[in-house]
Protein backbone atom coordinates (compact mmCIF):
# COMPACT_ATOMS: atom_id res chain seq x y z
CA UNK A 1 -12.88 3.28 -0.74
CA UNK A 2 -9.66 5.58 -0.62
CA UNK A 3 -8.11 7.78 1.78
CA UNK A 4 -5.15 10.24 1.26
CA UNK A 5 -3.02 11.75 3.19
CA UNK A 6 -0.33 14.08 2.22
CA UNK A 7 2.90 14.13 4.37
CA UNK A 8 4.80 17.21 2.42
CA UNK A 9 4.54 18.71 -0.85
CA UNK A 10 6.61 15.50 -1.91
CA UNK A 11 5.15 12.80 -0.14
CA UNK A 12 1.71 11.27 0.04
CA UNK A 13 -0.06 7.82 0.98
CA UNK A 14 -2.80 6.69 -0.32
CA UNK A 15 -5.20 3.60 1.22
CA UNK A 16 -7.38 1.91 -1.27
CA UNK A 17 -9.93 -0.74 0.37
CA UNK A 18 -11.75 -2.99 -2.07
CA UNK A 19 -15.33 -2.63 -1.11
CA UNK A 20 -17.10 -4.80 1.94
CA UNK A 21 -13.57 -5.56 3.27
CA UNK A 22 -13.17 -4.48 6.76
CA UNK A 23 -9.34 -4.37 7.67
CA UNK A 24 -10.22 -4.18 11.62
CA UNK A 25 -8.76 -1.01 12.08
CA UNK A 26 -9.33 2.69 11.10
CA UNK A 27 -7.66 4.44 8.20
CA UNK A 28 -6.09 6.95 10.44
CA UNK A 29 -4.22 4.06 12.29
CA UNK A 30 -2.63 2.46 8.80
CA UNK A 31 -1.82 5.78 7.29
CA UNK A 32 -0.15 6.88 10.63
CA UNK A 33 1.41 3.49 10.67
CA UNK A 34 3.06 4.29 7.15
CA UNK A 35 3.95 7.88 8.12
CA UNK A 36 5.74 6.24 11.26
CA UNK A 37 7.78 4.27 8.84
CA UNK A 38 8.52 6.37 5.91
CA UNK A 39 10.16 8.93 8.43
CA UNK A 40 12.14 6.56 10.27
CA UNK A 41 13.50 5.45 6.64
CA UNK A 42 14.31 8.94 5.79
CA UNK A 43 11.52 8.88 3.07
CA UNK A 44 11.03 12.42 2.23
CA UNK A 45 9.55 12.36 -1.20
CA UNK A 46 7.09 10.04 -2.77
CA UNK A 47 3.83 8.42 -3.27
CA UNK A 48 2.43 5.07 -0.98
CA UNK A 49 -0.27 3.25 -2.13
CA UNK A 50 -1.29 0.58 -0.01
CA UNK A 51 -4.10 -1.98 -1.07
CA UNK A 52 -6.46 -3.72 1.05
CA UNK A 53 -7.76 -6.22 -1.07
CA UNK A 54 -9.45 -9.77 -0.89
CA UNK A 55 -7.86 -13.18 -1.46
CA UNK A 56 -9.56 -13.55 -5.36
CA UNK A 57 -7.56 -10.10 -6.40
CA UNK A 58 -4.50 -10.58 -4.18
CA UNK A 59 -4.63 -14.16 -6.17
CA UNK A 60 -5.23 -11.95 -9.82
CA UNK A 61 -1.95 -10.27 -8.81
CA UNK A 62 0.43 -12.73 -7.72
CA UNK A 63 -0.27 -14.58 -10.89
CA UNK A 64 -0.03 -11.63 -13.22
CA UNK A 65 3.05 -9.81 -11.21
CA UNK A 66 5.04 -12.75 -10.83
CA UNK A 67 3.23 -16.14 -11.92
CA UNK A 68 2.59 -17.46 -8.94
CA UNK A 69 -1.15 -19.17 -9.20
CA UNK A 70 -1.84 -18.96 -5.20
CA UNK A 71 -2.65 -16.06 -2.95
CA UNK A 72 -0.13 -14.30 -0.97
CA UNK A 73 0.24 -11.82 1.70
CA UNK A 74 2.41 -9.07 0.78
CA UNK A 75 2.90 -7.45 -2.73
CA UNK A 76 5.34 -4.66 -3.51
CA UNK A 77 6.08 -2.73 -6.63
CA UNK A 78 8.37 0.06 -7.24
CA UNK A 79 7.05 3.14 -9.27
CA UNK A 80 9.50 4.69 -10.22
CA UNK A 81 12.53 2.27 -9.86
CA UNK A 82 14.58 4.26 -7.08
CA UNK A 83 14.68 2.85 -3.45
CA UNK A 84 12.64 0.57 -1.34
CA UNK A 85 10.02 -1.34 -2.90
């Protein structure tokens, strides 16, 4: 499932939930969430995806991203190189 929200004509977040996860809250709430924090960074221009995703993928990615053969919690990746990641 995915949500999107635009911001601005420059900035947008996007929520991706791998199917039959239930992240105990509603979209709105996360989105809004990220919205909170991209203005108080000064954000103004962008795209944020965030992934919901179970412990096999999150697993898939920490080994491919960075070789680490475990899950994890958290996985960042710049886009486009420029600021926060």
């Amino acid at each position: 499932m995915s949500t999107e929200s635009a911001l601005s004509d420059a900035l947008e977040i996007e929520l991706i939930v791998d199917d039959g996860l239930d992240p105990g809250v509603e979209d709105a709430a996360l989105i809004g969430a990220a919205a909170v924090t991209l203005v108080r960074l000064k954000v103004t221009r962008g795209h944020l995806a965030i992934a919901i995703v179970g412990a096999d993928r999150i697993h898939e990615l920490n080994l491919e991203h960075r070789a680490v053969d475990k899950p994890t919690d958290v996985l960042s990746f710049p886009v486009d190189g420029e600021g926060i990641a």
